[in-house]
PDB file of N, CA and C in Angstrom:
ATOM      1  N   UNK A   1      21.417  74.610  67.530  1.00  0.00           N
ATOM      2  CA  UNK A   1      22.435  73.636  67.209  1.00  0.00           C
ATOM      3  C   UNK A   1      22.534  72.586  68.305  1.00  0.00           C
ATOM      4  N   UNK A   2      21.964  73.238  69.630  1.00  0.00           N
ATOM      5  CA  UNK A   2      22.189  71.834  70.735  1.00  0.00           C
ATOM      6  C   UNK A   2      20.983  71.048  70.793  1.00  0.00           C
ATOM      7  N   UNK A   3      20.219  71.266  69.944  1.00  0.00           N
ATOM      8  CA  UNK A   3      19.124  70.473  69.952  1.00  0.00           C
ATOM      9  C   UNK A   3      19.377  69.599  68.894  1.00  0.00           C
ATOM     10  N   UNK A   4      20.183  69.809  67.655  1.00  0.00           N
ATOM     11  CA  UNK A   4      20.346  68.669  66.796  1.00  0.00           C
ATOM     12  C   UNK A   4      21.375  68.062  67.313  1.00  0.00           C
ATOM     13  N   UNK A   5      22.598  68.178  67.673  1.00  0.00           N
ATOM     14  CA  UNK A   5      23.115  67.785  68.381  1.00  0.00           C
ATOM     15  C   UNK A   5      22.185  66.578  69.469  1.00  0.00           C
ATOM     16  N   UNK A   6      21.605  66.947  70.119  1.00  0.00           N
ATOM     17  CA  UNK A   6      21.242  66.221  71.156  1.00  0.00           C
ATOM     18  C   UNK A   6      20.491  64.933  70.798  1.00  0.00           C
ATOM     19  N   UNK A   7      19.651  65.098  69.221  1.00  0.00           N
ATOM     20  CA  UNK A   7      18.716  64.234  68.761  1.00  0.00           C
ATOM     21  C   UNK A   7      19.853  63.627  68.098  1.00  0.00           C
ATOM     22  N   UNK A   8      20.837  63.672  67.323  1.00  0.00           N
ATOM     23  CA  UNK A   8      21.961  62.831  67.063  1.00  0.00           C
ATOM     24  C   UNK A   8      23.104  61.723  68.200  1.00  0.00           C
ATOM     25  N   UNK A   9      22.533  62.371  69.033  1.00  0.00           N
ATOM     26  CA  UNK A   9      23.042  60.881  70.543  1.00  0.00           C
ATOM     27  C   UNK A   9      22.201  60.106  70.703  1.00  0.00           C
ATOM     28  N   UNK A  10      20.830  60.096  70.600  1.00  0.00           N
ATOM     29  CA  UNK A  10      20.023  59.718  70.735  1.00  0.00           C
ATOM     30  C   UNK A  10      19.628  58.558  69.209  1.00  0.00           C
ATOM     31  N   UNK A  11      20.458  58.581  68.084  1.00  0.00           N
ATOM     32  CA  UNK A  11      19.776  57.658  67.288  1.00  0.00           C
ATOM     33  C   UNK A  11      18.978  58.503  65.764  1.00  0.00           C
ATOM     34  N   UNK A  12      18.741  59.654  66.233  1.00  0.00           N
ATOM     35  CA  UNK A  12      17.866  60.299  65.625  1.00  0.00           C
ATOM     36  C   UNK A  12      18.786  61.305  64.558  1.00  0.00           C
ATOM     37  N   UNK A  13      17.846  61.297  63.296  1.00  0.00           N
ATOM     38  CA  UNK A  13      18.936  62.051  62.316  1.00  0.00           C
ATOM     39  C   UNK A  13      17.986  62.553  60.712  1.00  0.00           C
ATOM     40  N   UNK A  14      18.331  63.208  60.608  1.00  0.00           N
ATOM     41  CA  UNK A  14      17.397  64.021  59.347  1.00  0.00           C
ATOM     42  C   UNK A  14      17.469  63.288  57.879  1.00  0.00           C
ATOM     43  N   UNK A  15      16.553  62.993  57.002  1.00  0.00           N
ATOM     44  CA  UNK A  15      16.804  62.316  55.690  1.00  0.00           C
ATOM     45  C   UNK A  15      17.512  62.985  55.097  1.00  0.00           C
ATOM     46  N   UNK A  16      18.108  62.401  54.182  1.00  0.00           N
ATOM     47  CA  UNK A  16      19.146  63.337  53.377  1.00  0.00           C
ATOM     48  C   UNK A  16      17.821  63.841  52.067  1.00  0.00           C
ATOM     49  N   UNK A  17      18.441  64.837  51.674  1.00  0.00           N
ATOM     50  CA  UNK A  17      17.645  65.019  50.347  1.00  0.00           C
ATOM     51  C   UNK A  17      17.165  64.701  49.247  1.00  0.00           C
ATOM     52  N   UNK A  18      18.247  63.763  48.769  1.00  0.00           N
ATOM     53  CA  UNK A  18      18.040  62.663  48.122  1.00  0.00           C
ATOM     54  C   UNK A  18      16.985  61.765  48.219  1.00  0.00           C
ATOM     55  N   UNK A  19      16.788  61.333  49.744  1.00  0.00           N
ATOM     56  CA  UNK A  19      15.497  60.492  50.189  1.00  0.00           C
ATOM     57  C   UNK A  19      14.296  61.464  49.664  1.00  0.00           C
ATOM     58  N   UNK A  20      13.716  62.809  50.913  1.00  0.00           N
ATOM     59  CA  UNK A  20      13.110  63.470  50.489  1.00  0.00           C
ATOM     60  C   UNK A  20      12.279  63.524  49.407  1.00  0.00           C
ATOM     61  N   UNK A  21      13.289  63.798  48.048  1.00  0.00           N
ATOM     62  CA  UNK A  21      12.785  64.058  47.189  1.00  0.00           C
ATOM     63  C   UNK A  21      12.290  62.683  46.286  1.00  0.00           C
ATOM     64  N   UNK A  22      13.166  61.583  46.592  1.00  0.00           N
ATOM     65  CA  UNK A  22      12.691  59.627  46.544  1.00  0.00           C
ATOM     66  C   UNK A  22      11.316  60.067  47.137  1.00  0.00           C
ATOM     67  N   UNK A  23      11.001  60.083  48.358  1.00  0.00           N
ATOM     68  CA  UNK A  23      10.054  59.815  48.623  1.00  0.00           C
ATOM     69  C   UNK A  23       8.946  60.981  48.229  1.00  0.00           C
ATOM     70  N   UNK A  24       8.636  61.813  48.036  1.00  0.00           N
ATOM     71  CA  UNK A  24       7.420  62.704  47.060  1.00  0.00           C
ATOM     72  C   UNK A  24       7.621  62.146  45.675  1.00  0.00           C
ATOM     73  N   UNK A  25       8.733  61.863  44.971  1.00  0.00           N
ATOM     74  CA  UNK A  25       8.351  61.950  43.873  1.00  0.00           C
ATOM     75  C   UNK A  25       7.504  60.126  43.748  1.00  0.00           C
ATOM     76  N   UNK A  26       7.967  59.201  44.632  1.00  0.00           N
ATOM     77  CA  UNK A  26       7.512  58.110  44.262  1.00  0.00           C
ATOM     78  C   UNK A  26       5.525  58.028  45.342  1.00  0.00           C
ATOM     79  N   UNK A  27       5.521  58.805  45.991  1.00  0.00           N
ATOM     80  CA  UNK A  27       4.293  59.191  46.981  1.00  0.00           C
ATOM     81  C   UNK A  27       3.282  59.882  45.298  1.00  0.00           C
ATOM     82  N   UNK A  28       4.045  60.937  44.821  1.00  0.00           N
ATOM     83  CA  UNK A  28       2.865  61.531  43.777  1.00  0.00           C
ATOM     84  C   UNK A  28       2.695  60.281  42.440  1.00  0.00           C
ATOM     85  N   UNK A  29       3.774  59.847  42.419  1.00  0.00           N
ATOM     86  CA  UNK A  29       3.265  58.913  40.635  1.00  0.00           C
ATOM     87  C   UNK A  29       2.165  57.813  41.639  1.00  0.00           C
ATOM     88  N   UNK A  30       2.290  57.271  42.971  1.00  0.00           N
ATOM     89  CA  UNK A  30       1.195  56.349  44.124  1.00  0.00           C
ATOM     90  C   UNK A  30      -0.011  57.272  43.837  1.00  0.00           C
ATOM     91  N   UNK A  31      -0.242  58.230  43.429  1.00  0.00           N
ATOM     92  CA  UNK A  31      -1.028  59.002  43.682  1.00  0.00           C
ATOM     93  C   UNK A  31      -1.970  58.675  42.583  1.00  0.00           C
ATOM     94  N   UNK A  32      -1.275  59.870  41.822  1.00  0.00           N
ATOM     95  CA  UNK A  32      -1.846  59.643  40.183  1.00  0.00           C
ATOM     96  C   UNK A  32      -2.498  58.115  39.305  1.00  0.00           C
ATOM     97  N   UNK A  33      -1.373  57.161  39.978  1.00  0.00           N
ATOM     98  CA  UNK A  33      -1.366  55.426  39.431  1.00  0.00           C
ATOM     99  C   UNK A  33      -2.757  55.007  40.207  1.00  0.00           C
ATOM    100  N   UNK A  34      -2.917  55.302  41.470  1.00  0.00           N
ATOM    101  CA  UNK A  34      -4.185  54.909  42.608  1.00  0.00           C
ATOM    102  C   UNK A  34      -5.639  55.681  41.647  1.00  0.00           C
ATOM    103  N   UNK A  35      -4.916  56.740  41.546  1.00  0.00           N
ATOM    104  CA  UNK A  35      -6.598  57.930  40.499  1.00  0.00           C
ATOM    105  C   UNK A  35      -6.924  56.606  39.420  1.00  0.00           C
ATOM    106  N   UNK A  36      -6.023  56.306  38.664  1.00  0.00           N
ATOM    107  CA  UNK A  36      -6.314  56.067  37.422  1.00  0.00           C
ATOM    108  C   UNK A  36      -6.876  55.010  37.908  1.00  0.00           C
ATOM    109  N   UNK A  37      -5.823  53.581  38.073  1.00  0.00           N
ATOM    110  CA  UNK A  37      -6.559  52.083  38.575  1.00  0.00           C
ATOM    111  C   UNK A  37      -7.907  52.572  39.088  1.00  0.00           C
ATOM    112  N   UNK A  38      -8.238  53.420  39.953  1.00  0.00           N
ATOM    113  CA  UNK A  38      -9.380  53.124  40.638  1.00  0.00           C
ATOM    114  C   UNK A  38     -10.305  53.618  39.570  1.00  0.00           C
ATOM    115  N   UNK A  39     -10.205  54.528  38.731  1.00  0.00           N
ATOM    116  CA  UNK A  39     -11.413  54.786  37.327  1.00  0.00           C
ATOM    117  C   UNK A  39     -11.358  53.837  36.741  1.00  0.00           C
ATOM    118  N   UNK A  40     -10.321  52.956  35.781  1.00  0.00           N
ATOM    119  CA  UNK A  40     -10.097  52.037  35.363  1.00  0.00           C
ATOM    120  C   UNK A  40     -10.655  50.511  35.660  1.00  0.00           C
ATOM    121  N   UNK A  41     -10.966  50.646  36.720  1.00  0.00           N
ATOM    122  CA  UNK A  41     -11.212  49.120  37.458  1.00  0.00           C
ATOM    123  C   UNK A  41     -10.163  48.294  37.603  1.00  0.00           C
ATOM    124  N   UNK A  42      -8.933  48.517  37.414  1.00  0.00           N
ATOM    125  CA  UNK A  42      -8.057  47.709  38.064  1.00  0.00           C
ATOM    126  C   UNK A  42      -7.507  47.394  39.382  1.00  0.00           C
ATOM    127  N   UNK A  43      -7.934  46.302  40.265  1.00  0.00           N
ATOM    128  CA  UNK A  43      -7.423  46.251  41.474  1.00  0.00           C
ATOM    129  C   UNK A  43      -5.742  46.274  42.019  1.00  0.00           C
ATOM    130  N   UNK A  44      -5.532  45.335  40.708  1.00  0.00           N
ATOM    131  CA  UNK A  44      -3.624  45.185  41.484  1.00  0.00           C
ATOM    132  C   UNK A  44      -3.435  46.617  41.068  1.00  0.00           C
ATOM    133  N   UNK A  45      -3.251  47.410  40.190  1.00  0.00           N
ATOM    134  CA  UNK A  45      -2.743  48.821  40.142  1.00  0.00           C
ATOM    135  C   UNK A  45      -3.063  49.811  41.220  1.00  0.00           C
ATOM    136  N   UNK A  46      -4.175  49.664  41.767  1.00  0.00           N
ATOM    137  CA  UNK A  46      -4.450  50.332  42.787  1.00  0.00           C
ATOM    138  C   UNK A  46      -3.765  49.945  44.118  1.00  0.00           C
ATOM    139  N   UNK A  47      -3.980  48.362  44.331  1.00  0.00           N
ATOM    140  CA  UNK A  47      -2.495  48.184  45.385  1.00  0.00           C
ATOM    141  C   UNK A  47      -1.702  48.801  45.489  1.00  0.00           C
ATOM    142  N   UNK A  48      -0.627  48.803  43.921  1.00  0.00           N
ATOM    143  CA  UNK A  48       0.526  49.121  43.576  1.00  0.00           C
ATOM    144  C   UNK A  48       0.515  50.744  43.714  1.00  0.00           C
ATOM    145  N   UNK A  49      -0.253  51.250  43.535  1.00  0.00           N
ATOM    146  CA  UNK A  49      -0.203  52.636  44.029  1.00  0.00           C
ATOM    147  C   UNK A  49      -0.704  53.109  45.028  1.00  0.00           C
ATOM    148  N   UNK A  50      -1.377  52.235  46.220  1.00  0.00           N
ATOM    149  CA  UNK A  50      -0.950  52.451  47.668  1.00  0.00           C
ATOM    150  C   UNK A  50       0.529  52.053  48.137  1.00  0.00           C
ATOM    151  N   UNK A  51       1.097  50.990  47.464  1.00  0.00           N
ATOM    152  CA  UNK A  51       2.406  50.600  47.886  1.00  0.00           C
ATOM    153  C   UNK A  51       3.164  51.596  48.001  1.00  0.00           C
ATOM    154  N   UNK A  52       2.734  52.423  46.444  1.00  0.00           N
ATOM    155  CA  UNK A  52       3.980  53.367  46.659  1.00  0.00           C
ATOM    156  C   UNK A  52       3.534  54.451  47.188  1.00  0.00           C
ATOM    157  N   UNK A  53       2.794  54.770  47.617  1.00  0.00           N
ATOM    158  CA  UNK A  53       2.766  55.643  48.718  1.00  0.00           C
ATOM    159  C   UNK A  53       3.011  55.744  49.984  1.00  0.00           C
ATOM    160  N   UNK A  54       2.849  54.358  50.128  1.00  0.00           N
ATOM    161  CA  UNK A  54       3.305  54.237  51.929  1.00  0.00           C
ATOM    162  C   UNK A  54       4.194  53.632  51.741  1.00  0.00           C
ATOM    163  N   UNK A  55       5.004  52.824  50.880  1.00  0.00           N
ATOM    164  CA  UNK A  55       6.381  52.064  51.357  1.00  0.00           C
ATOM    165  C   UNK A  55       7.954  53.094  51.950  1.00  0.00           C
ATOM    166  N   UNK A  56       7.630  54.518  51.655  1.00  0.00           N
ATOM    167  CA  UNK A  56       8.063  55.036  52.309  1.00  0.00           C
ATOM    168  C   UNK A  56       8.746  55.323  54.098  1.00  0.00           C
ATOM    169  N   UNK A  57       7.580  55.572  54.615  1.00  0.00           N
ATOM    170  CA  UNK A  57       7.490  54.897  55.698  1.00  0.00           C
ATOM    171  C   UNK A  57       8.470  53.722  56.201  1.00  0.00           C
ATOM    172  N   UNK A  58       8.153  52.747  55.687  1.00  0.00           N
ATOM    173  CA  UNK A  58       9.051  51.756  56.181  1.00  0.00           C
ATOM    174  C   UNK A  58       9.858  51.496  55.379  1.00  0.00           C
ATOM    175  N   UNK A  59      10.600  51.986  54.666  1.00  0.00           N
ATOM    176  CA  UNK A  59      12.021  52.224  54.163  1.00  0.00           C
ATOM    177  C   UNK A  59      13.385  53.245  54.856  1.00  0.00           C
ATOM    178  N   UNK A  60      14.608  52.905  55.346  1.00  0.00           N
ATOM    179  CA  UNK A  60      14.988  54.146  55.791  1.00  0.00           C
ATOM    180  C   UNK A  60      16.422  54.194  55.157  1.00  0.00           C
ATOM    181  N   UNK A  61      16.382  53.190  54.694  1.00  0.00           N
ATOM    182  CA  UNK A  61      18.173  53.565  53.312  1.00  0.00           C
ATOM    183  C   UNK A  61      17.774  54.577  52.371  1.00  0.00           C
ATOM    184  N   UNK A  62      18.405  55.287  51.578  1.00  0.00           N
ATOM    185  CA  UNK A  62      18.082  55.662  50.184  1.00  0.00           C
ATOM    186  C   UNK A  62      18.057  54.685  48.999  1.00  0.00           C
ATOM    187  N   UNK A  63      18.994  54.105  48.931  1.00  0.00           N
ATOM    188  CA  UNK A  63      19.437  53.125  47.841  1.00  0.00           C
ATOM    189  C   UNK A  63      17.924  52.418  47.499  1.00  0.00           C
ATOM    190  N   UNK A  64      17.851  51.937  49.261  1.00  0.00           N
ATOM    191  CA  UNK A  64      16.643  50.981  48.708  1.00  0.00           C
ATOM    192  C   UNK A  64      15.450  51.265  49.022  1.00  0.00           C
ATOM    193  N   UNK A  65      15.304  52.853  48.782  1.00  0.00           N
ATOM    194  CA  UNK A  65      13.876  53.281  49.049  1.00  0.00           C
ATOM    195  C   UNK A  65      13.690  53.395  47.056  1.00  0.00           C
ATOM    196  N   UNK A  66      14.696  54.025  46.162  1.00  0.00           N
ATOM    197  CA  UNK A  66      14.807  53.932  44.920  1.00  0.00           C
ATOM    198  C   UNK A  66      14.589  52.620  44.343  1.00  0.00           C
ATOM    199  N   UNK A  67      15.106  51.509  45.287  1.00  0.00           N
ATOM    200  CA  UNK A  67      15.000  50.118  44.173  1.00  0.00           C
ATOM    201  C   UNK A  67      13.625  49.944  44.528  1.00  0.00           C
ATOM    202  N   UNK A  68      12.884  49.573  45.343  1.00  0.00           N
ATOM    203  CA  UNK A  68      11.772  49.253  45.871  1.00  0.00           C
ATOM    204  C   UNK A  68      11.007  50.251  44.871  1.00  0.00           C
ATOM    205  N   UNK A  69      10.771  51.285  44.751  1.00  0.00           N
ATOM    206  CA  UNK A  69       9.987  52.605  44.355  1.00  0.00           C
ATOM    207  C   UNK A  69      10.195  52.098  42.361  1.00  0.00           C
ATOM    208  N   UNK A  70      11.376  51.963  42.109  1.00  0.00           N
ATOM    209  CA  UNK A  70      11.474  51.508  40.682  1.00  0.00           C
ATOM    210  C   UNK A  70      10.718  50.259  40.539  1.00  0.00           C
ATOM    211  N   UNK A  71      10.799  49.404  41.450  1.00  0.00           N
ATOM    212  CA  UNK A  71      10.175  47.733  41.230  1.00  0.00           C
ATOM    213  C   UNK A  71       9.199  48.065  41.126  1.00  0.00           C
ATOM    214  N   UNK A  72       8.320  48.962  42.649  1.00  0.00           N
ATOM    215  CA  UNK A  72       6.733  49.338  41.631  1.00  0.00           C
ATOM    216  C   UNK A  72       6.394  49.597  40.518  1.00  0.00           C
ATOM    217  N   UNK A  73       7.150  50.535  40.273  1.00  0.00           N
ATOM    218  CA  UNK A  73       6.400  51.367  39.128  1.00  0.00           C
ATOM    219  C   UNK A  73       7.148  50.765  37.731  1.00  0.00           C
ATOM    220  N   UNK A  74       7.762  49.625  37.868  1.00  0.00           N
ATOM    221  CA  UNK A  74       8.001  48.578  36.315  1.00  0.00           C
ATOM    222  C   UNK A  74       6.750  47.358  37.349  1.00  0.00           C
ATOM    223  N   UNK A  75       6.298  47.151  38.513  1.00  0.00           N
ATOM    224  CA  UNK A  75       5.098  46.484  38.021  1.00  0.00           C
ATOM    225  C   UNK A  75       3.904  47.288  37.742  1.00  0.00           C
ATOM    226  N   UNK A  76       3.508  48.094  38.378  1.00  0.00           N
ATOM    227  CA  UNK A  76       2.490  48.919  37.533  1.00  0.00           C
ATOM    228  C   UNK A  76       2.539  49.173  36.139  1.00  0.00           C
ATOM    229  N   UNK A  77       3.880  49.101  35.370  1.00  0.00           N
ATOM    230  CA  UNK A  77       4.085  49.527  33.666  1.00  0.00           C
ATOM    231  C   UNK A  77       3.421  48.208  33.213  1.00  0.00           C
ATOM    232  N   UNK A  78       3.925  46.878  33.828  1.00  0.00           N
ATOM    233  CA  UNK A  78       3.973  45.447  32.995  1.00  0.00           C
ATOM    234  C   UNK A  78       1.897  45.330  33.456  1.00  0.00           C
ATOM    235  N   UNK A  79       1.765  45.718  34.691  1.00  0.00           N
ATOM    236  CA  UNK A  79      -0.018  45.508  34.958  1.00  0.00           C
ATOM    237  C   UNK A  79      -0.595  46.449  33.797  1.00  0.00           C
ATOM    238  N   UNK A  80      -0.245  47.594  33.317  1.00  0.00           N
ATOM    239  CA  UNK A  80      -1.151  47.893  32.231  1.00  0.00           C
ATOM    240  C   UNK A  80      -1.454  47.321  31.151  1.00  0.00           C
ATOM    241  N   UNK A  81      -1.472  46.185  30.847  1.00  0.00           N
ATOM    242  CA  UNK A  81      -2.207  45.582  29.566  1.00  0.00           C
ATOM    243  C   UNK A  81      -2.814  45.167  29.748  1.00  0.00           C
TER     244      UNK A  81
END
């Protein structure tokens, strides 16, 4: 306990769960979306599903790790035609 404690003076603090689970579930559809584009031959989809794999990373709200993670994956929906 004095070690979390101690990393909480310091700035430092654990994702909530909510994030967590934001971030795997939007890391695996990056995943799956990257498989396909890249069989497919589509380049922007394959972007779009590195995006969402790493935009994680540099996200550290929840709110707007969800909006960001939704914006991908309605542009990856509108790039499939």
């Amino acid at each position: 306990m004095d070690s979390l404690q101690t990393l909480q003076t310091v700035g430092m603090s654990f994702p909530t769960p909510a994030y967590v689970i934001g971030a795997v579930l939007f890391g695996v559809i990056g995943i799956v979306v990257y498989r396909y584009a890249k069989r497919a031959g589509r380049p922007r989809s394959k972007w779009l599903g590195v995006a969402l794999m790493l935009y994680p990373y540099a996200v550290a709200q929840t709110w707007l790790l969800y909006v960001v993670g939704v914006a991908l994956c309605v542009g990856v929906f509108i790039d499939r035609d």
